[in-house]
N, C-alpha and C. Protein backbone atom coordinates (compact mmCIF):
# COMPACT_ATOMS: atom_id res chain seq x y z
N UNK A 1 118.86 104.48 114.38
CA UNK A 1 117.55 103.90 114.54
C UNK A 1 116.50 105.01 114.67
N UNK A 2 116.84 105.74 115.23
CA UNK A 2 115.74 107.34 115.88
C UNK A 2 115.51 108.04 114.15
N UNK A 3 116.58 108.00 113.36
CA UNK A 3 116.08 108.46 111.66
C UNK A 3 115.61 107.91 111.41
N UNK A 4 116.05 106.44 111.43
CA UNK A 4 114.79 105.38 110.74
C UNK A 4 113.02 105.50 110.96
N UNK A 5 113.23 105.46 112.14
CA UNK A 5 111.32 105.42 112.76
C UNK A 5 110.70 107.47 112.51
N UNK A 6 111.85 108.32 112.49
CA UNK A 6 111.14 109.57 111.89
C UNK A 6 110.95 109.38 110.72
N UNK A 7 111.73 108.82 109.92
CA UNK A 7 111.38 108.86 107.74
C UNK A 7 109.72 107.63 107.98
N UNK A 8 109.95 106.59 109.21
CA UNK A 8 108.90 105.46 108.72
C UNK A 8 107.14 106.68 109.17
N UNK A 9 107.73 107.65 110.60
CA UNK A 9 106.34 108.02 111.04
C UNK A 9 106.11 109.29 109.86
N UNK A 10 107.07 110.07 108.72
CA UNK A 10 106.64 110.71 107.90
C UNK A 10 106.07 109.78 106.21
N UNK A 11 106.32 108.85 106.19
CA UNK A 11 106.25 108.11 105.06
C UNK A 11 104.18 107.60 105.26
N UNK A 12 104.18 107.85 106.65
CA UNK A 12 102.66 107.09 107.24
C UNK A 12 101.40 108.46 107.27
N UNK A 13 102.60 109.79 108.15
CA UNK A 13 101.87 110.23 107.87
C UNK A 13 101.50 110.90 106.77
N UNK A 14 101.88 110.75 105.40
CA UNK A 14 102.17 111.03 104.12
C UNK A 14 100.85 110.06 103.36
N UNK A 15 100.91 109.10 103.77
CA UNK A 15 99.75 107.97 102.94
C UNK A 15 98.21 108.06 103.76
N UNK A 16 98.29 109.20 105.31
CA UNK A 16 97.09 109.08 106.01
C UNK A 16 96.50 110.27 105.39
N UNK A 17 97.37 111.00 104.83
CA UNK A 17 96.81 112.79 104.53
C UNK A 17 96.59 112.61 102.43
N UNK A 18 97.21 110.96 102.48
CA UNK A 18 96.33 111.53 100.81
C UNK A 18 94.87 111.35 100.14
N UNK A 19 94.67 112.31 99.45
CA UNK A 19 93.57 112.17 98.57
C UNK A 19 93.00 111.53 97.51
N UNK A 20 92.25 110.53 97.45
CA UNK A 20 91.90 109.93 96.17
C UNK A 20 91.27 110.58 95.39
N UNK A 21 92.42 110.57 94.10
CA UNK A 21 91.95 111.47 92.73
C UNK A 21 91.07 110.67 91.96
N UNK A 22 89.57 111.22 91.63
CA UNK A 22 89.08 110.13 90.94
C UNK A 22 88.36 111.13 89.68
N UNK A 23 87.40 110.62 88.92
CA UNK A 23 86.17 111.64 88.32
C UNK A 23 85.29 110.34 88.10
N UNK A 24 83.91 110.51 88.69
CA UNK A 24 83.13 110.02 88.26
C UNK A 24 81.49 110.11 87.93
N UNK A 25 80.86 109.54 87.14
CA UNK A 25 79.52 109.57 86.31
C UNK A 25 78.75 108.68 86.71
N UNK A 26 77.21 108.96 87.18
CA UNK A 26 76.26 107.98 87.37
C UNK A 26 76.63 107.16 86.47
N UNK A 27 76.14 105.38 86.42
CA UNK A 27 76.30 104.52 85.79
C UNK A 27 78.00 104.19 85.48
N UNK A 28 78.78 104.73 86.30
CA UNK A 28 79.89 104.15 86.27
C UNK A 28 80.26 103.39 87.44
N UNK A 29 81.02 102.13 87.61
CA UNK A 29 81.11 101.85 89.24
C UNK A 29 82.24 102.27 89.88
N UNK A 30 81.81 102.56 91.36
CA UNK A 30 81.99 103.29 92.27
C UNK A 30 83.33 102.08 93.50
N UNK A 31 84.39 102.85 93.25
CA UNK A 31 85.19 102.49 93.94
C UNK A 31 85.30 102.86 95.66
N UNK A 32 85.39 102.05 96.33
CA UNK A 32 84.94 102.51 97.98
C UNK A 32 86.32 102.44 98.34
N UNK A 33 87.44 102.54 97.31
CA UNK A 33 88.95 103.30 98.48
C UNK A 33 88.76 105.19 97.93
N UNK A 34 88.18 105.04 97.17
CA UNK A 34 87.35 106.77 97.33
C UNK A 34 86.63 107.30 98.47
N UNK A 35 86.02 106.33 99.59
CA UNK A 35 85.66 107.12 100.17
C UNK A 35 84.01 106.99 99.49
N UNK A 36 82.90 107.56 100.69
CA UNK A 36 81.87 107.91 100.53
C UNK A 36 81.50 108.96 98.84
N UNK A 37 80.37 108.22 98.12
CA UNK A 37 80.04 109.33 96.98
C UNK A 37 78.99 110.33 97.70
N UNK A 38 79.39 111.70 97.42
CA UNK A 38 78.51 112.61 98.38
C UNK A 38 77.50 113.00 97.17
N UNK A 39 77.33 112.00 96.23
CA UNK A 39 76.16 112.50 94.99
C UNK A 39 76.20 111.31 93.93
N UNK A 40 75.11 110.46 94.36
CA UNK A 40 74.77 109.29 93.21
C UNK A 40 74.68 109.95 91.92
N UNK A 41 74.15 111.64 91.83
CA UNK A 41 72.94 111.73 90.88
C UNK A 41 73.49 112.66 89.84
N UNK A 42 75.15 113.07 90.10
CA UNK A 42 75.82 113.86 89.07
C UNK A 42 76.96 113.29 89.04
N UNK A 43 77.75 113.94 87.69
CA UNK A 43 79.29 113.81 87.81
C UNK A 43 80.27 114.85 88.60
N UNK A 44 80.98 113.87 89.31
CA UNK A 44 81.82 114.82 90.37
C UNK A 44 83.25 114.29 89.95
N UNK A 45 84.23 114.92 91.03
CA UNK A 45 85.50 114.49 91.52
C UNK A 45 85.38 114.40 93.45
N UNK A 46 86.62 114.08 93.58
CA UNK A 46 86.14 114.37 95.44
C UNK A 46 85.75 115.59 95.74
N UNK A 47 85.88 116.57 94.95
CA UNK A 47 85.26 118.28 95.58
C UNK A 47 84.17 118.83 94.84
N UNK A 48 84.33 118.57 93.54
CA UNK A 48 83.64 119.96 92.88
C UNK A 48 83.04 118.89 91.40
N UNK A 49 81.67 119.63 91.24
CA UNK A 49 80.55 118.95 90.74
C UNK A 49 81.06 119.04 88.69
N UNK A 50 80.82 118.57 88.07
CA UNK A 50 81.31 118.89 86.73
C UNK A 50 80.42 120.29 86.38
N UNK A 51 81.57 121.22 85.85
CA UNK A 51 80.79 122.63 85.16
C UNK A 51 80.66 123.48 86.24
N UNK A 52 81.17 123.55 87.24
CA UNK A 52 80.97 124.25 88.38
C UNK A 52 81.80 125.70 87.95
N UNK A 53 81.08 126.75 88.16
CA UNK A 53 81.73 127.93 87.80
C UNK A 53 82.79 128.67 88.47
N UNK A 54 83.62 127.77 89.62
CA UNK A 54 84.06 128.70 90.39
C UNK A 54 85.89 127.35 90.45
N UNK A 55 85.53 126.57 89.41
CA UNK A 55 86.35 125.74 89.19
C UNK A 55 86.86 125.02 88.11
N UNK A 56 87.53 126.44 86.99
CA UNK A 56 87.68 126.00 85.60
C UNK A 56 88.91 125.19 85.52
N UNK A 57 89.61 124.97 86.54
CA UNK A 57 90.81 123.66 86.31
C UNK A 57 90.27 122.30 86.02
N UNK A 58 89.43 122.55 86.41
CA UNK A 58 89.13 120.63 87.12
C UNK A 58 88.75 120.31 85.47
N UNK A 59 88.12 118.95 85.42
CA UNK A 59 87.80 118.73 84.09
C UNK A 59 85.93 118.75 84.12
N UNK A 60 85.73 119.30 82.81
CA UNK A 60 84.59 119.13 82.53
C UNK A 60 83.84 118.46 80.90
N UNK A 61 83.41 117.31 81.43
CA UNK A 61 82.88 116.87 80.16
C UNK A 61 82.57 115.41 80.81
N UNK A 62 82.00 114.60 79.86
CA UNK A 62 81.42 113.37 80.16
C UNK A 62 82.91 112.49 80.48
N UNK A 63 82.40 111.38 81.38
CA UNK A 63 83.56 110.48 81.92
C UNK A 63 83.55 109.77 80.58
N UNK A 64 84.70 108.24 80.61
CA UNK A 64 85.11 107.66 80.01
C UNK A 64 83.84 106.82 79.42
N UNK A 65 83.38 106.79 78.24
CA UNK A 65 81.87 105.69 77.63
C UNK A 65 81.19 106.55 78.04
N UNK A 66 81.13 107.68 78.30
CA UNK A 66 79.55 108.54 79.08
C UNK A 66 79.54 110.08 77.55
N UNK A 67 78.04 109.82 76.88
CA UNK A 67 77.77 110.42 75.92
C UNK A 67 77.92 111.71 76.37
């Protein structure tokens, strides 16, 4: 029983520590299990703004329908 409730309190704290992966573009709608948008007025992800120079992994270019 004592394994059981350690795998259930790592399985919890596993779903409290994740991050919602998103990318999004003004005029797209805004999902609120994301979390607060910290910028109506550009395209972001949860960290880093599109074209940001200090973050050539991430993606850069227009979202999905966005010219």
């Amino acid at each position: 029983m004592t394994a059981g409730l350690g795998l259930a309190a790592v399985g919890a704290a596993g779903v409290a520590q994740a991050q919602p992966d998103y990318h999004w573009c003004p005029g797209q709608p805004w999902d609120p299990a994301w979390g607060d948008n910290w910028d109506w007025a550009r395209c972001h992800d949860a960290h880093y703004y599109d074209g940001d120079p200090h973050d050539p992994g991430h993606w850069h270019g227009p979202g999905p329908g966005q010219p």
